[in-house]
Protein backbone atom coordinates (compact mmCIF):
# COMPACT_ATOMS: atom_id res chain seq x y z
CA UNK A 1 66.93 95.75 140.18
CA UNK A 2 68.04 95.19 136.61
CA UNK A 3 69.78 99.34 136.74
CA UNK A 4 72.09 97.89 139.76
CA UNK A 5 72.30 94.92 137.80
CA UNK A 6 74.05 96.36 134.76
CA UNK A 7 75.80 99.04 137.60
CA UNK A 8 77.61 95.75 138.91
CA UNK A 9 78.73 94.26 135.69
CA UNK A 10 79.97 97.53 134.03
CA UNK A 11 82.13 97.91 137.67
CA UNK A 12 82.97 94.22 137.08
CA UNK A 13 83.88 94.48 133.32
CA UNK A 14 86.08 97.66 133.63
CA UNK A 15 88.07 95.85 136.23
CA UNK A 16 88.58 92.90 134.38
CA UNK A 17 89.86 94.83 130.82
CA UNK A 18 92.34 96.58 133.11
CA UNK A 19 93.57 93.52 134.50
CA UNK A 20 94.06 92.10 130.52
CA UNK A 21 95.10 95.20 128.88
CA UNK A 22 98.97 94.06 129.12
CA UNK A 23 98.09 91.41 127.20
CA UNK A 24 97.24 93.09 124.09
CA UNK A 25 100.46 93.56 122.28
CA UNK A 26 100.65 89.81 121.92
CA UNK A 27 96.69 89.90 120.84
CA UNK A 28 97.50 92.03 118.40
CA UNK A 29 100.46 90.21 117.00
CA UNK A 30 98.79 87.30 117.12
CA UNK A 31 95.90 88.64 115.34
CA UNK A 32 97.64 90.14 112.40
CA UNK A 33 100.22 87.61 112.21
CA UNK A 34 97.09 85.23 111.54
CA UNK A 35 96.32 87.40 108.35
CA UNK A 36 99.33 87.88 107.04
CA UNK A 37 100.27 83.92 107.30
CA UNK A 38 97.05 83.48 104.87
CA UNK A 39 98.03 86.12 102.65
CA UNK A 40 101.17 83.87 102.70
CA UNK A 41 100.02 81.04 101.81
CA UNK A 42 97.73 82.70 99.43
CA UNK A 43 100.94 84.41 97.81
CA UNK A 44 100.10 87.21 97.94
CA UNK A 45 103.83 88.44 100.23
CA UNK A 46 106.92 86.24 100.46
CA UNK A 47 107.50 86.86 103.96
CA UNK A 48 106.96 88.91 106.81
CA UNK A 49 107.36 90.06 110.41
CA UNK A 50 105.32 91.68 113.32
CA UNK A 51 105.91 93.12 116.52
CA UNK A 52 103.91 94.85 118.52
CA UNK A 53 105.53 96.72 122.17
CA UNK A 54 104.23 98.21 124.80
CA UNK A 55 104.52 102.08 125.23
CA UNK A 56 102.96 102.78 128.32
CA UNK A 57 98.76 101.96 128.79
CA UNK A 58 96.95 101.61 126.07
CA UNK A 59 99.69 102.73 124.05
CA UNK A 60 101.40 100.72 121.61
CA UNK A 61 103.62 100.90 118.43
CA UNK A 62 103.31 97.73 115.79
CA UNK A 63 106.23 97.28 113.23
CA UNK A 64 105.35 94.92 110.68
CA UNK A 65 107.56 94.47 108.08
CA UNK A 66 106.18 92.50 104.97
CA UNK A 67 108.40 91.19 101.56
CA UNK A 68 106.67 91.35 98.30
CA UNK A 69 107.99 90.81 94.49
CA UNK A 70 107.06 93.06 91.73
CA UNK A 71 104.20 91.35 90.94
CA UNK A 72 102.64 91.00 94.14
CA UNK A 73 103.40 94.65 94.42
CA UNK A 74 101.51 95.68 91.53
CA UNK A 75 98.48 93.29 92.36
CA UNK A 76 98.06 94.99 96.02
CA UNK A 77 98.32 98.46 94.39
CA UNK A 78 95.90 97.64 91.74
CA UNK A 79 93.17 96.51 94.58
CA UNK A 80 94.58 99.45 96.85
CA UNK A 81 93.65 102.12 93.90
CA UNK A 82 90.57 100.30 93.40
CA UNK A 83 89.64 101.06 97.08
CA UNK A 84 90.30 104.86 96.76
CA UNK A 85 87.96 104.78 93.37
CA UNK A 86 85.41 103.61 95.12
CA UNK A 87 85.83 105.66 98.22
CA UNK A 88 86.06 108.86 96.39
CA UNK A 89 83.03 107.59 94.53
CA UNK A 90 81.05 106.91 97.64
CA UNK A 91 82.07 109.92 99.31
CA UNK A 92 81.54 112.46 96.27
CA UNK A 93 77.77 110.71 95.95
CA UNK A 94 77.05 111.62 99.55
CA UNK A 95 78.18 115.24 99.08
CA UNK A 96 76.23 115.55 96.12
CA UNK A 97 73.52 113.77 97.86
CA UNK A 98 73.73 116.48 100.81
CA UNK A 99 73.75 119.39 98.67
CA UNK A 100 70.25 118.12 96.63
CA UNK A 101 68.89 117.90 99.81
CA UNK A 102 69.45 121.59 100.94
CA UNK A 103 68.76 122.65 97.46
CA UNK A 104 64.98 120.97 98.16
């Protein structure tokens, strides 16, 4: 009972993403228009611009264009490079973490 269950409403949900996936471009839009308006009002950019079209299904190119000053430019590289420091960090720990373990 609960296998045909589950059968039904995977059937079901697969049907109804298809019927919503032209909607996504303006989802998506939406979505990171939503962040960038706080980074906004944050100050963190001057202004900006998205658009997201529709290439064919699920297929899309986003264009967002985004105007920053010098400082605002150096604070987002600053946090940026930050990011990559502690990547690189985390990923050289886990190599060296895999090696010890073969070396054991």
């Amino acid at each position: 009972m609960a296998a045909q269950i589950s059968r039904i409403f995977s059937r079901l949900f697969v049907r109804v993403a298809f019927v919503f996936e032209p909607l996504t471009p303006r989802l998506v839009s939406y979505t990171v228009g939503q962040t960038l308006k706080k980074w906004k009002q944050q100050n963190l950019i001057l202004s900006y611009k998205t658009r997201t079209k529709r290439l064919g299904k699920f297929h899309y190119k986003t264009r967002i264009d985004v105007d920053l000053n010098s400082g605002q430019t150096a604070y987002i590289l600053d946090k940026l490079t930050n990011k990559l420091k502690n990547a690189r960090r985390w990923l050289s720990a886990r190599r060296d973490k895999g090696q010890s373990k073969d070396n054991n």
